[in-house]
N, C-alpha and C. Protein backbone atom coordinates (compact mmCIF):
# COMPACT_ATOMS: atom_id res chain seq x y z
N UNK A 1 -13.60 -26.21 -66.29
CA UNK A 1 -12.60 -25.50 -67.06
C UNK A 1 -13.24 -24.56 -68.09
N UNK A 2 -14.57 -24.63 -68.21
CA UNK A 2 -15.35 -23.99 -69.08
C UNK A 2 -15.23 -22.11 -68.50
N UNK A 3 -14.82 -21.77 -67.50
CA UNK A 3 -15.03 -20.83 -67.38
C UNK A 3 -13.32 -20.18 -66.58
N UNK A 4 -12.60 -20.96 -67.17
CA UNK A 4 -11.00 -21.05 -66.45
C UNK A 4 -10.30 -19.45 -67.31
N UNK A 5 -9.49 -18.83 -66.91
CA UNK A 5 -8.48 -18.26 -67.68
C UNK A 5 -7.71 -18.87 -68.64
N UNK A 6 -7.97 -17.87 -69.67
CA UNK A 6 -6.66 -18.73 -70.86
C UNK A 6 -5.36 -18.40 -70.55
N UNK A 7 -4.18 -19.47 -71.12
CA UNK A 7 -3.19 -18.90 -70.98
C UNK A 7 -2.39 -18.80 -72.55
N UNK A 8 -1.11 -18.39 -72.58
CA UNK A 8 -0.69 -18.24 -74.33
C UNK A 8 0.37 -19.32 -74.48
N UNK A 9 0.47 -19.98 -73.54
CA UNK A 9 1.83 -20.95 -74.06
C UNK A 9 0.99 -22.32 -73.00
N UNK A 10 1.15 -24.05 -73.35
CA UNK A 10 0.82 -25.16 -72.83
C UNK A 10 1.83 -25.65 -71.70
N UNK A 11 2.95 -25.11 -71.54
CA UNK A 11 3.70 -25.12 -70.25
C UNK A 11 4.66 -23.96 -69.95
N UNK A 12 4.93 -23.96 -68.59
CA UNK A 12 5.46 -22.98 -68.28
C UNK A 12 6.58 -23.08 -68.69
N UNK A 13 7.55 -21.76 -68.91
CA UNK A 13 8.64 -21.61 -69.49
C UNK A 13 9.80 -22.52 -68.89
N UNK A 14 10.95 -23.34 -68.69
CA UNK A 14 11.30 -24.07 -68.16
C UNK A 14 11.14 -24.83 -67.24
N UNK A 15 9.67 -25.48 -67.12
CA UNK A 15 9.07 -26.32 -66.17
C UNK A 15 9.74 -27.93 -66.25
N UNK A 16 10.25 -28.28 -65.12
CA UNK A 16 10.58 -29.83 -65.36
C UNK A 16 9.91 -30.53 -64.00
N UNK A 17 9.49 -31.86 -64.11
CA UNK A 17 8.21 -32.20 -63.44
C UNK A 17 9.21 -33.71 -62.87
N UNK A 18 8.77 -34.22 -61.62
CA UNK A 18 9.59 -35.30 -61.19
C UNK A 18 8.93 -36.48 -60.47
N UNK A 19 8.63 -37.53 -60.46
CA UNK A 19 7.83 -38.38 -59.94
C UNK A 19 7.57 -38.04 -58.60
N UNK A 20 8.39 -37.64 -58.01
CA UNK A 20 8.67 -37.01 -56.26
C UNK A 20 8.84 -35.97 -56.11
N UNK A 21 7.71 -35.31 -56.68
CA UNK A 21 7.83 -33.60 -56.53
C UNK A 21 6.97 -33.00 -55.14
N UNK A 22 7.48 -34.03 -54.47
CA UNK A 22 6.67 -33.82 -52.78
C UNK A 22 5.45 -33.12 -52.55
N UNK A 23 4.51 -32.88 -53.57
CA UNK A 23 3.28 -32.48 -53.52
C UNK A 23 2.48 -33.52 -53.17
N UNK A 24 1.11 -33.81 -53.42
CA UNK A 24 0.26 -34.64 -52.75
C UNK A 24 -0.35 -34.99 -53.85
N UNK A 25 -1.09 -36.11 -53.66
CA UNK A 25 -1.31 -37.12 -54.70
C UNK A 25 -2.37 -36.41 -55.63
N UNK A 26 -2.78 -36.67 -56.67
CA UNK A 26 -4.06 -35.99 -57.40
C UNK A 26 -4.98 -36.98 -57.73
N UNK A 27 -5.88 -37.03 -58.00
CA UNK A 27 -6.86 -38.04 -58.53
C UNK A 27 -6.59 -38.82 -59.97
N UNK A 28 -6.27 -40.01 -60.03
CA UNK A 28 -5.11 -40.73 -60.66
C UNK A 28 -6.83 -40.76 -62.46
N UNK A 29 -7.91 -40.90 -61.52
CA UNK A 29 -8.50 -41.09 -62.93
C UNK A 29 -9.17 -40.15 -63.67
N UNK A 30 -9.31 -38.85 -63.08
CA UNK A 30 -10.07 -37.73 -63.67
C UNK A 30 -7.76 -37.18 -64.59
N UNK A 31 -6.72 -37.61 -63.75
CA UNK A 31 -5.69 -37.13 -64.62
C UNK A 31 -5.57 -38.06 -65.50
N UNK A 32 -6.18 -39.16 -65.53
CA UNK A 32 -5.72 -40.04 -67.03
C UNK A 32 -6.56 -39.89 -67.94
N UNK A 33 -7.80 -39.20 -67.77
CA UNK A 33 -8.64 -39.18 -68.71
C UNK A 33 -8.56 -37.75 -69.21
N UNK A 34 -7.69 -36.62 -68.38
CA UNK A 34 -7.23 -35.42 -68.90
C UNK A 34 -6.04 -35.61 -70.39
N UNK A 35 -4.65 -36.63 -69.74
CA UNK A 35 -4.17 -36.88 -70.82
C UNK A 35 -4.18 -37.58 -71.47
N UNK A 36 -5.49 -38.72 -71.44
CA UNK A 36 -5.79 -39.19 -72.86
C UNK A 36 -6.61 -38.47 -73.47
N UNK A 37 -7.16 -37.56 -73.60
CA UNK A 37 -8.26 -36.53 -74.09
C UNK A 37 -6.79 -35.64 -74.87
N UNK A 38 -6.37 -35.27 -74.41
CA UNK A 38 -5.05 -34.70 -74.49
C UNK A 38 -4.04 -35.21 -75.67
N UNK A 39 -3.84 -36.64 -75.21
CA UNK A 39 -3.05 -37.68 -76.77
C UNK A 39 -3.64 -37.22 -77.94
N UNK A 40 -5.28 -37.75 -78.04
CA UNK A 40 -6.03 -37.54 -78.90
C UNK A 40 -5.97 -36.59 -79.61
N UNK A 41 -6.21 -35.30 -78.78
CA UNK A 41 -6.25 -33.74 -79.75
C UNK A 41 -4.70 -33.60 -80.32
N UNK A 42 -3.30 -34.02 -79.69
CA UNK A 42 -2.42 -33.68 -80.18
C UNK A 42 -1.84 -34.88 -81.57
N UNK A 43 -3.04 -35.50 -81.91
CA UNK A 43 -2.87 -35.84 -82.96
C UNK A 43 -3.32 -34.92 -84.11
N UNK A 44 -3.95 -33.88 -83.77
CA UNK A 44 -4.07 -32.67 -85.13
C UNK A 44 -3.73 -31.46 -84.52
N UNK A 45 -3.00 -31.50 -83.46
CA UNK A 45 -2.48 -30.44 -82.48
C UNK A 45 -0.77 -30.89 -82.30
N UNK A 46 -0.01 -30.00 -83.30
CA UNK A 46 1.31 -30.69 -82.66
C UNK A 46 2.08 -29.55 -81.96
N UNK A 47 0.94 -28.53 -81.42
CA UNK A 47 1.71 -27.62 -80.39
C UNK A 47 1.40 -27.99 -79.01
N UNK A 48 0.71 -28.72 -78.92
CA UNK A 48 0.72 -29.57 -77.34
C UNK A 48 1.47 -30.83 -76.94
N UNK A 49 1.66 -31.35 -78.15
CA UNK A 49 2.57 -33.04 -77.71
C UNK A 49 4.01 -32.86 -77.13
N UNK A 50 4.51 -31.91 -77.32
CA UNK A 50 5.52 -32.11 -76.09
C UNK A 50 4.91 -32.25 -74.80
N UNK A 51 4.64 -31.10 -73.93
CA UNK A 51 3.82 -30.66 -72.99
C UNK A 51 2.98 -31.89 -72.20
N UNK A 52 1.86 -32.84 -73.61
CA UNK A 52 1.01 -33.45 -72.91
C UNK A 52 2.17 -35.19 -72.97
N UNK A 53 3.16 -35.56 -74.11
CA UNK A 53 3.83 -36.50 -73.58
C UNK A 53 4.52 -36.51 -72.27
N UNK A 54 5.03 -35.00 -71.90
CA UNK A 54 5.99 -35.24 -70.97
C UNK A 54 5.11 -35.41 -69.25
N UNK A 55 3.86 -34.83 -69.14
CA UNK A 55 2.85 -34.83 -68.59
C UNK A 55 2.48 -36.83 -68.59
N UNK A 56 2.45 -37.09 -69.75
CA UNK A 56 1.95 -38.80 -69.94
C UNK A 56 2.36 -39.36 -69.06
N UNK A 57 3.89 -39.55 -68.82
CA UNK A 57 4.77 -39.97 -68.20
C UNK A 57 4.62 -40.21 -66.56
N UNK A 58 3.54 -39.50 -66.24
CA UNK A 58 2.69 -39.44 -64.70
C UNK A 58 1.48 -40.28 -64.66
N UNK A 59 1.29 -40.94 -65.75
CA UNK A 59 -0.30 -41.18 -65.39
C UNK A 59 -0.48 -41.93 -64.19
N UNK A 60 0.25 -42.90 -64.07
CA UNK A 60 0.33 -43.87 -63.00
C UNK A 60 -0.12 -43.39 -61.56
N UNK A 61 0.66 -42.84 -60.97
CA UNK A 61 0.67 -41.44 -59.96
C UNK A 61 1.12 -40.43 -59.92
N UNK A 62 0.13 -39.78 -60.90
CA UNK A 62 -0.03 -38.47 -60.61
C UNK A 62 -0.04 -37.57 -58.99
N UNK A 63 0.93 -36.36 -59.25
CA UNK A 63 0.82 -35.47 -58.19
C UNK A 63 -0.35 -34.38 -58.70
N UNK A 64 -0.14 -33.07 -57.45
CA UNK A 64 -1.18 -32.47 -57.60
C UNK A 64 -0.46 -31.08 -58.72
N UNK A 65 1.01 -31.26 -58.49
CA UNK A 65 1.86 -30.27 -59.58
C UNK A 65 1.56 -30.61 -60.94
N UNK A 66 1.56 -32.12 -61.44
CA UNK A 66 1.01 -32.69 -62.41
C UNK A 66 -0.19 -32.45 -63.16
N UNK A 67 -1.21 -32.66 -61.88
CA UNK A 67 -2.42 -32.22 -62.52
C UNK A 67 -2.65 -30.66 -62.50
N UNK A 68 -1.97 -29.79 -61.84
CA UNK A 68 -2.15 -28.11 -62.49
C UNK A 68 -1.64 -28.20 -63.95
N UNK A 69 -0.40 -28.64 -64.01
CA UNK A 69 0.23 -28.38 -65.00
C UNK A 69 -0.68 -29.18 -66.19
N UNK A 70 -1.46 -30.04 -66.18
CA UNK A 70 -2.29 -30.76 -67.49
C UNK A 70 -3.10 -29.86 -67.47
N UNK A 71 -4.25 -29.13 -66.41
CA UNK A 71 -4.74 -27.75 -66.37
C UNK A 71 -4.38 -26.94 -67.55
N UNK A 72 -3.43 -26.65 -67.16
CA UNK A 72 -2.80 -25.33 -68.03
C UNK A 72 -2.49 -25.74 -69.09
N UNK A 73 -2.44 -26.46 -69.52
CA UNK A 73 -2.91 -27.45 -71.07
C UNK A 73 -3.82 -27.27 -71.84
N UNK A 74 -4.95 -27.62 -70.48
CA UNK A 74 -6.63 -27.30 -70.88
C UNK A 74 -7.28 -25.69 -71.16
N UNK A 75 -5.96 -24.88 -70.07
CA UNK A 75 -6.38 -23.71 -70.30
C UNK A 75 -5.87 -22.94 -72.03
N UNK A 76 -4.54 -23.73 -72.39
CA UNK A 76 -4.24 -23.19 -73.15
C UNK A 76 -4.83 -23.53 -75.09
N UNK A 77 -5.44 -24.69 -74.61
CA UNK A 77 -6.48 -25.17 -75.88
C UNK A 77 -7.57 -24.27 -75.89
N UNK A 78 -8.03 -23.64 -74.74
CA UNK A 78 -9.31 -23.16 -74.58
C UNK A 78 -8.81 -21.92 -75.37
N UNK A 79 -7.68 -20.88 -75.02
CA UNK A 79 -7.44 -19.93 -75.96
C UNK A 79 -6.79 -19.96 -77.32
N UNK A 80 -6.83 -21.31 -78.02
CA UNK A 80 -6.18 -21.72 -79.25
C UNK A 80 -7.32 -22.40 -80.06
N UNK A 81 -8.30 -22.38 -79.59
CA UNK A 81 -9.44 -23.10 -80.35
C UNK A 81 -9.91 -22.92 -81.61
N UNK A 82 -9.41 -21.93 -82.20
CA UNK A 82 -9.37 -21.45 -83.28
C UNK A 82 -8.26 -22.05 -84.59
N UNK A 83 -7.38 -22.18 -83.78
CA UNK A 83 -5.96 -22.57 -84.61
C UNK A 83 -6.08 -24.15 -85.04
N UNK A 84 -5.22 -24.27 -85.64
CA UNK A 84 -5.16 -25.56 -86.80
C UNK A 84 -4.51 -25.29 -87.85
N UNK A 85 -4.21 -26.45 -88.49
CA UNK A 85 -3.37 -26.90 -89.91
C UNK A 85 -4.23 -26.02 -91.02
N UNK A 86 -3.55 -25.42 -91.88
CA UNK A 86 -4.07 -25.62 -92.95
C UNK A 86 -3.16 -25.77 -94.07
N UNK A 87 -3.67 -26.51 -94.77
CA UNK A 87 -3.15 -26.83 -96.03
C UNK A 87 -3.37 -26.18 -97.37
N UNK A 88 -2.60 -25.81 -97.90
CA UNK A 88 -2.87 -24.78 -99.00
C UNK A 88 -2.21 -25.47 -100.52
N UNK A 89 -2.74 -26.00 -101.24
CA UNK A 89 -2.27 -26.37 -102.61
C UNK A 89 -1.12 -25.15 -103.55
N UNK A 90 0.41 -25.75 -103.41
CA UNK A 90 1.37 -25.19 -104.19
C UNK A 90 1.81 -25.41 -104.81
N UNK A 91 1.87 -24.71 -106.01
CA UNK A 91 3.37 -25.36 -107.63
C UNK A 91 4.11 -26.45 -107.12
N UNK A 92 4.79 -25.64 -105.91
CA UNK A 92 5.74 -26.53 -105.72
C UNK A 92 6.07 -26.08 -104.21
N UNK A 93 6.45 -27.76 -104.10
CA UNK A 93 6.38 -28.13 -102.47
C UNK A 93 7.52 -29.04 -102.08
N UNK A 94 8.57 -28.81 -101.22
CA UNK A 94 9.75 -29.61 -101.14
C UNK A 94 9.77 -29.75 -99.64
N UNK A 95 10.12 -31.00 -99.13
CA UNK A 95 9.77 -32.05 -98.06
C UNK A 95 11.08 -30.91 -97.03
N UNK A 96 10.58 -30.53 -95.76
CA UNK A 96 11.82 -29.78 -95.09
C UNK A 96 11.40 -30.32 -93.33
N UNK A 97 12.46 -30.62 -92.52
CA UNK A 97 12.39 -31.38 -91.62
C UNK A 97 13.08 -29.97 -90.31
N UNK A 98 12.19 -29.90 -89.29
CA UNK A 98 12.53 -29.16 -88.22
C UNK A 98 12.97 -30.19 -87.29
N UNK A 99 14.00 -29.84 -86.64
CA UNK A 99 14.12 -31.01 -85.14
C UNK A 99 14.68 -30.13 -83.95
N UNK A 100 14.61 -30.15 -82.83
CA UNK A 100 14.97 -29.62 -81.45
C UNK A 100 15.14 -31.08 -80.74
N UNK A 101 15.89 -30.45 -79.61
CA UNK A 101 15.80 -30.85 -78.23
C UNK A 101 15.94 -30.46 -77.23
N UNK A 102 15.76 -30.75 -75.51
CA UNK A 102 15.89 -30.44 -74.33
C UNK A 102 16.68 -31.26 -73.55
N UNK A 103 17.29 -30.49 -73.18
CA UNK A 103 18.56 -31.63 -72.63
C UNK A 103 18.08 -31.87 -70.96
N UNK A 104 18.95 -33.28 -70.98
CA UNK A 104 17.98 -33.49 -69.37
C UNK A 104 17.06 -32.89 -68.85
N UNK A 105 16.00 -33.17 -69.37
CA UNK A 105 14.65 -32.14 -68.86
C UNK A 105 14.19 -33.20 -68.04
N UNK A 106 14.44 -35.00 -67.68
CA UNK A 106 14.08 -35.27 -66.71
C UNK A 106 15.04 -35.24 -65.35
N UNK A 107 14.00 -34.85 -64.78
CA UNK A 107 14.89 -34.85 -63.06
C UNK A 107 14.91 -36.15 -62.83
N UNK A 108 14.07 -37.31 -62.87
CA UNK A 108 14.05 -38.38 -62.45
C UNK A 108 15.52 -39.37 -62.79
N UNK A 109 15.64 -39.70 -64.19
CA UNK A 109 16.66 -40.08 -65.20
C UNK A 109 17.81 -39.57 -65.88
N UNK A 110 17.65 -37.70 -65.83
CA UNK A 110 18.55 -37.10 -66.58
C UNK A 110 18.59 -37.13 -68.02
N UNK A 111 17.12 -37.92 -68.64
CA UNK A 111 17.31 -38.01 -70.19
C UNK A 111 17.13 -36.76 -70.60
N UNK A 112 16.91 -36.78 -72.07
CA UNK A 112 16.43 -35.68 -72.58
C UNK A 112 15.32 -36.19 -73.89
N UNK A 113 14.44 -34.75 -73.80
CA UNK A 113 13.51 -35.37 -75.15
C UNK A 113 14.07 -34.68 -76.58
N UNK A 114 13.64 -35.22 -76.88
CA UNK A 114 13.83 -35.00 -78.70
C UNK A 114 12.84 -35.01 -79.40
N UNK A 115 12.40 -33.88 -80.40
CA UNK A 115 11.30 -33.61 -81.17
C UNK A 115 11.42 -33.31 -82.66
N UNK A 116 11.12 -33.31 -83.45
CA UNK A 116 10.82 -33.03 -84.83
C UNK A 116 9.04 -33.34 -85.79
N UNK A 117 9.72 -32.09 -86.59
CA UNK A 117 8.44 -32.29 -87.34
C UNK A 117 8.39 -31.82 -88.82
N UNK A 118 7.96 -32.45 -89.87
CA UNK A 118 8.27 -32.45 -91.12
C UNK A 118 7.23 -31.18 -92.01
N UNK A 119 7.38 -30.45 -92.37
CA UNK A 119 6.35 -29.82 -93.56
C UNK A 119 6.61 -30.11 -94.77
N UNK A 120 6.05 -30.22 -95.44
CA UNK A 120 5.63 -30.52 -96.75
C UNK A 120 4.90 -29.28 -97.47
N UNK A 121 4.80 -27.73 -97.93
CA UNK A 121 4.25 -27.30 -98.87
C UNK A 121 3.77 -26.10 -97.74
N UNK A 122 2.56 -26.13 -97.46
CA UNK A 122 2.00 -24.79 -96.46
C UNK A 122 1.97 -25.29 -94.78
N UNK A 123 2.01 -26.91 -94.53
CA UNK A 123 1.91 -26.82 -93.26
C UNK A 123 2.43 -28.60 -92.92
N UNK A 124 2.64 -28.21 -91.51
CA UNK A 124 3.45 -29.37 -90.79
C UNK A 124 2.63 -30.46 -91.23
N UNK A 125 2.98 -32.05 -91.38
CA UNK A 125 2.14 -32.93 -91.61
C UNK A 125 2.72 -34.56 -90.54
N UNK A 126 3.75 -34.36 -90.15
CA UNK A 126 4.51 -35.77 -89.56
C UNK A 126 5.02 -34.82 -88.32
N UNK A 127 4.95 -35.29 -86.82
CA UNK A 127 5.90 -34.71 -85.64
C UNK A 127 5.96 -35.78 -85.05
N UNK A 128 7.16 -35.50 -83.89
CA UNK A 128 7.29 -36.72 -82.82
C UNK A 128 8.03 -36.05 -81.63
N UNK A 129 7.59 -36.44 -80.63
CA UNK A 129 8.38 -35.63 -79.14
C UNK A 129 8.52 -37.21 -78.47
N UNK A 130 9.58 -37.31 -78.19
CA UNK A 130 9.98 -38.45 -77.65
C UNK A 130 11.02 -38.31 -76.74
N UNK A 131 11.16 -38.88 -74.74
CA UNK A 131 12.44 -39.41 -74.55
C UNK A 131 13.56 -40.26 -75.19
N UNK A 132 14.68 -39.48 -75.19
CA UNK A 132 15.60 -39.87 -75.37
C UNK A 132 15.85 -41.66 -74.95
N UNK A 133 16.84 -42.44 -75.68
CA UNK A 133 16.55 -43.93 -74.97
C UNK A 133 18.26 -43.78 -73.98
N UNK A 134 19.10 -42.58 -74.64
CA UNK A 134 20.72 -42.50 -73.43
C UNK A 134 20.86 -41.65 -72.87
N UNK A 135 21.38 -41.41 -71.85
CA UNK A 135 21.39 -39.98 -71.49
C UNK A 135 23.18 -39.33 -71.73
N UNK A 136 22.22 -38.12 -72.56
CA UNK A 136 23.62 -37.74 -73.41
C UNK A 136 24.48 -36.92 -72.18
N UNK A 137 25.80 -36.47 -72.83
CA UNK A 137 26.96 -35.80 -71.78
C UNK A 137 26.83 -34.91 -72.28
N UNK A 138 26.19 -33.90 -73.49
CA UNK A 138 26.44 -32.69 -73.60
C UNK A 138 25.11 -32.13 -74.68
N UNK A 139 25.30 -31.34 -74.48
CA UNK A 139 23.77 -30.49 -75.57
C UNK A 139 23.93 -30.69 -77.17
N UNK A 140 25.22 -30.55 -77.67
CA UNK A 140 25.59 -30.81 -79.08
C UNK A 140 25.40 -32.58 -79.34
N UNK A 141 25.40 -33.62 -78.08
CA UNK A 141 24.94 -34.68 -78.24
C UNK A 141 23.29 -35.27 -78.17
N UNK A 142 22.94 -34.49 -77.65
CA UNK A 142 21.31 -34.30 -77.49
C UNK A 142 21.06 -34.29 -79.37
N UNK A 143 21.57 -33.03 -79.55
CA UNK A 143 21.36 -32.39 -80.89
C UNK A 143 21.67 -33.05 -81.79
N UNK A 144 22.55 -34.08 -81.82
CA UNK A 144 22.89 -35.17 -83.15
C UNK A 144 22.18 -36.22 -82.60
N UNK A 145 21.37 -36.72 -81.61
CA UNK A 145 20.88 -37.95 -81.57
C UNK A 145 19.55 -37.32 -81.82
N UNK A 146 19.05 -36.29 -81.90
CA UNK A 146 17.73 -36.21 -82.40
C UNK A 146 17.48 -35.95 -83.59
N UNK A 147 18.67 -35.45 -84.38
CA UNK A 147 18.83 -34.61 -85.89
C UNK A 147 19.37 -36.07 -86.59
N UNK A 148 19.59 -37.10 -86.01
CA UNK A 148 19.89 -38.01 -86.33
C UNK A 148 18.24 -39.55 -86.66
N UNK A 149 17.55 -39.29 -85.55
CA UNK A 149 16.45 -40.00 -85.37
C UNK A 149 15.69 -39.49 -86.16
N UNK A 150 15.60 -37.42 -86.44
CA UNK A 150 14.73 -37.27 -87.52
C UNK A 150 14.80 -37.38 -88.90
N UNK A 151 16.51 -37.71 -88.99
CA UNK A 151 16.81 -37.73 -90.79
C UNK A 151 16.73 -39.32 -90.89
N UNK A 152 16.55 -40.22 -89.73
CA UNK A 152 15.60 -41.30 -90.25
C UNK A 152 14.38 -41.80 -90.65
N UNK A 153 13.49 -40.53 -90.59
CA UNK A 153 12.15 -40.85 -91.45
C UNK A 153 12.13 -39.81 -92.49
N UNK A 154 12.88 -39.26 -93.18
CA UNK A 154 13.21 -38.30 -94.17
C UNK A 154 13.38 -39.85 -95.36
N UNK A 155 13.87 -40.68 -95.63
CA UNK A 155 13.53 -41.62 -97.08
C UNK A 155 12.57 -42.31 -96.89
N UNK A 156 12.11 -42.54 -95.43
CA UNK A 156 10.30 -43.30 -95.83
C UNK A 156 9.70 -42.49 -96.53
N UNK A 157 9.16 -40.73 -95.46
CA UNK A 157 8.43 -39.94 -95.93
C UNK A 157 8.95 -39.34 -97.36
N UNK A 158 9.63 -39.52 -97.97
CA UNK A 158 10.16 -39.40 -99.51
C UNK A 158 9.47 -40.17 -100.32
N UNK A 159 9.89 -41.48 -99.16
CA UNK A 159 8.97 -42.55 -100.78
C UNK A 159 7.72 -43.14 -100.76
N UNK A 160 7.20 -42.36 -99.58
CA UNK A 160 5.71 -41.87 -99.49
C UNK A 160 5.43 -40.90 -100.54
N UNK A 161 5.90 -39.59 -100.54
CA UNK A 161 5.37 -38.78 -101.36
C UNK A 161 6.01 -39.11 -103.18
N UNK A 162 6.56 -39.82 -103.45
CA UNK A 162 6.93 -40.36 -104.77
C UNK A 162 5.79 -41.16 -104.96
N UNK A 163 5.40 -42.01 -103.82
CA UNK A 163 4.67 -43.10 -104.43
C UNK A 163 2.96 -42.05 -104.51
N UNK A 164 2.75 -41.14 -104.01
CA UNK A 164 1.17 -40.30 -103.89
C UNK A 164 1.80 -39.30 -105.21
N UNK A 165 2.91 -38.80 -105.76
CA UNK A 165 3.38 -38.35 -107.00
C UNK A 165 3.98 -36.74 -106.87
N UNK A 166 4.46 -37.07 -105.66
CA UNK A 166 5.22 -35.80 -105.78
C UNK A 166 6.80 -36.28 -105.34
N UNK A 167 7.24 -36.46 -106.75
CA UNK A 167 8.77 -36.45 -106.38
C UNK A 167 9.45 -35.37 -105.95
N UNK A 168 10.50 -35.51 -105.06
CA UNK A 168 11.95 -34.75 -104.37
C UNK A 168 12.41 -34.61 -105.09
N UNK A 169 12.73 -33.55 -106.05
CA UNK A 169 14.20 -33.23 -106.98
C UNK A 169 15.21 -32.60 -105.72
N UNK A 170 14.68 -32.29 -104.96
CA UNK A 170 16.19 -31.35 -103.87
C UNK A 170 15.96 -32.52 -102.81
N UNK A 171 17.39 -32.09 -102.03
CA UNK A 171 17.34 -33.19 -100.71
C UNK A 171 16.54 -32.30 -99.70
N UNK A 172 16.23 -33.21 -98.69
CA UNK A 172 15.44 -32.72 -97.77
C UNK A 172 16.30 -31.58 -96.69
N UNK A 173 15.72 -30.35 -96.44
CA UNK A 173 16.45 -29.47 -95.32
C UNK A 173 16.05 -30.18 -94.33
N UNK A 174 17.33 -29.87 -93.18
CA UNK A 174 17.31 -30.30 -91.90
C UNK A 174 17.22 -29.20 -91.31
N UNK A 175 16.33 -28.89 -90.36
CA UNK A 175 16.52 -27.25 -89.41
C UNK A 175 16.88 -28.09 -88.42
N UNK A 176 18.02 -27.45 -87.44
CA UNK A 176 18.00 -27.91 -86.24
C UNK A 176 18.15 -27.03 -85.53
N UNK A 177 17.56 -26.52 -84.31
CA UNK A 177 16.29 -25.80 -82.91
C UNK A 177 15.37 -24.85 -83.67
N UNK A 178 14.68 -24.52 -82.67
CA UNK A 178 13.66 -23.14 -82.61
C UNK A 178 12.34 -23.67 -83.88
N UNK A 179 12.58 -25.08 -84.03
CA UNK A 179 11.27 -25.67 -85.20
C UNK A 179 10.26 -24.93 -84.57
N UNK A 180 10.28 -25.05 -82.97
CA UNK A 180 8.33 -24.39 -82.50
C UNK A 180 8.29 -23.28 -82.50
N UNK A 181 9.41 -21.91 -82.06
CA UNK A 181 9.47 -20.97 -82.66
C UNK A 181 9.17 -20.66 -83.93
N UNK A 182 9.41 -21.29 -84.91
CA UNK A 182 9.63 -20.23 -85.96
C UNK A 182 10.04 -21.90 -87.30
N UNK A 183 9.00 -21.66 -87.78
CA UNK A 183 9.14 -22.38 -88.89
C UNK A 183 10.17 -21.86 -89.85
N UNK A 184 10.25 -20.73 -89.96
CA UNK A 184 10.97 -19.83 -91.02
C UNK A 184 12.60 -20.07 -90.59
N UNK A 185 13.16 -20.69 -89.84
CA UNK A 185 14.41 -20.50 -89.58
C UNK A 185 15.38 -21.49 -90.55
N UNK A 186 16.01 -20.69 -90.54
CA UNK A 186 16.88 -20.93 -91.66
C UNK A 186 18.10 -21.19 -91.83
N UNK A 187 18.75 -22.12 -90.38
CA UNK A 187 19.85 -22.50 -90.52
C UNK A 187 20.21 -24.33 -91.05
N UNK A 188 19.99 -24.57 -91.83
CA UNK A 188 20.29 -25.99 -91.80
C UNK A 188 21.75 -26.67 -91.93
N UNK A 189 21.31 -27.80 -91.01
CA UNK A 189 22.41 -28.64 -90.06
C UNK A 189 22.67 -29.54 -91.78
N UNK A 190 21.80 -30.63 -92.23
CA UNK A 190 22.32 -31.50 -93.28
C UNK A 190 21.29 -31.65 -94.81
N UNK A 191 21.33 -31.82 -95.26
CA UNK A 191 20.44 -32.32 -96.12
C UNK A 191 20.29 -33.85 -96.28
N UNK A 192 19.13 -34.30 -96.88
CA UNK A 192 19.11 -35.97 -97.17
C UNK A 192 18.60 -36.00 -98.48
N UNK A 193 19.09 -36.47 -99.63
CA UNK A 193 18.55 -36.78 -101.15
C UNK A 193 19.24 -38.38 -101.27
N UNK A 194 18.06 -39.02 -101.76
CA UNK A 194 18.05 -39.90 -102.46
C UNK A 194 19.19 -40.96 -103.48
C-alpha cells in the first residue's frame, strides 16, 4: 500500500456492504489485522470510525468487496497523514455536541448507525459510531434515537469538565446532521444544562 493511490474521502459515497455480497472470500487474517490496525488509529482519528466500524462488522468472513473497501481506508490515511486534532487553549470554551445518522445502511438487518461527537473549545475530544440496537420506521426516528443516545453523555462529560475546572454556565448545543461536514453548522435540535 506504500505505493497505492490516495483517495479524499474513507468510503465511497453511499456504499452499503452485506455479509452476502456474492463476491469471493478474502483472506480472513491479513483483513483482521487491517481493521484492527484501523480501530487503533481511529482512536485519534475520528474521521475513519464510521467507515472502519462498519467494515468491523466483517471480520469473521470477510469478502473480497470488504477487503477493497478497508483498502480504500488505507488509501485514504495515506493522503491524510498530515491531519490531526489540535487543541488550542481558549478564554472560553463551552461543551457543544454534533450527532448524525444513516438510516438502514445495513442490508443484512435494516438497522441504522448512529454517530456523534462532542467538542469542547478548538477541537473534537469524545465520538461514537455505533449500530443502532431497533430498527427504526422512519429517518426523523433514526434522528431522535441518536440525538437522544448523544444527549446521554452530555451530564457525564459536564461533570467531567467541572470536576478538571471548567464549569458549563450555558447548556450544552445539540447539532443534529452534517457534524462530519461541517463543524460550523448551526442548527440546533436541544440544549442540555444542568
Amino acid at each position: 500500500m506504500s505505493r497505492c493511490e490516495a483517495v479524499s474521502t474513507p468510503l465511497c459515497t453511499g456504499a452499503k456492504f452485506s455479509k452476502n455480497d456474492g463476491a469471493d472470500k478474502a483472506n480472513g487474517q491479513i483483513y483482521r489485522s487491517i481493521i484492527g490496525s484501523l480501530l487503533y488509529l481511529a482512536a485519534i482519528r475520528p474521521d475513519i470510525i464510521f467507515a472502519t466500524c462498519l467494515l468491523s462488522r466483517f471480520k469473521q468472513d470477510p469478502l473480497e468487496i470488504h477487503f477493497a473497501a478497508a483498502k480504500r481506508i488505507l488509501r485514504y490515511v495515506k493522503r491524510t497523514l498530515d491531519y490531526g486534532l489540535i487543541y488550542k487553549k481558549q478564554k472560553s470554551s463551552q461543551l457543544v455536541e454534533f450527532s448524525d445518522s444513516d438510516w438502514a445502511v445495513s442490508l443484512d438487518d435494516s438497522k441504522s448507525i448512529k454517530g456523534f461527537c462532542f467538542s469542547f473549545g478548538s477541537a473534537v475530544f469524545a465520538w461514537n459510531s455505533k449500530k443502532q440496537q431497533v430498527v427504526a420506521q422512519s429517518t426523523v426516528e433514526v434522528e431522535y434515537i441518536t440525538c437522544a443516545a448523544a444527549a446521554n453523555h452530555a451530564p457525564w462529560l459536564r461533570k467531567l469538565l467541572v470536576e478538571l475546572g471548567f464549569k458549563q454556565d450555558k447548556g450544552t448545543l445539540i447539532n443534529v446532521d452534517k457534524f462530519v461536514n461541517s463543524c460550523n453548522y448551526k442548527k440546533p435540535y436541544s440544549t442540555w444544562k444542568d
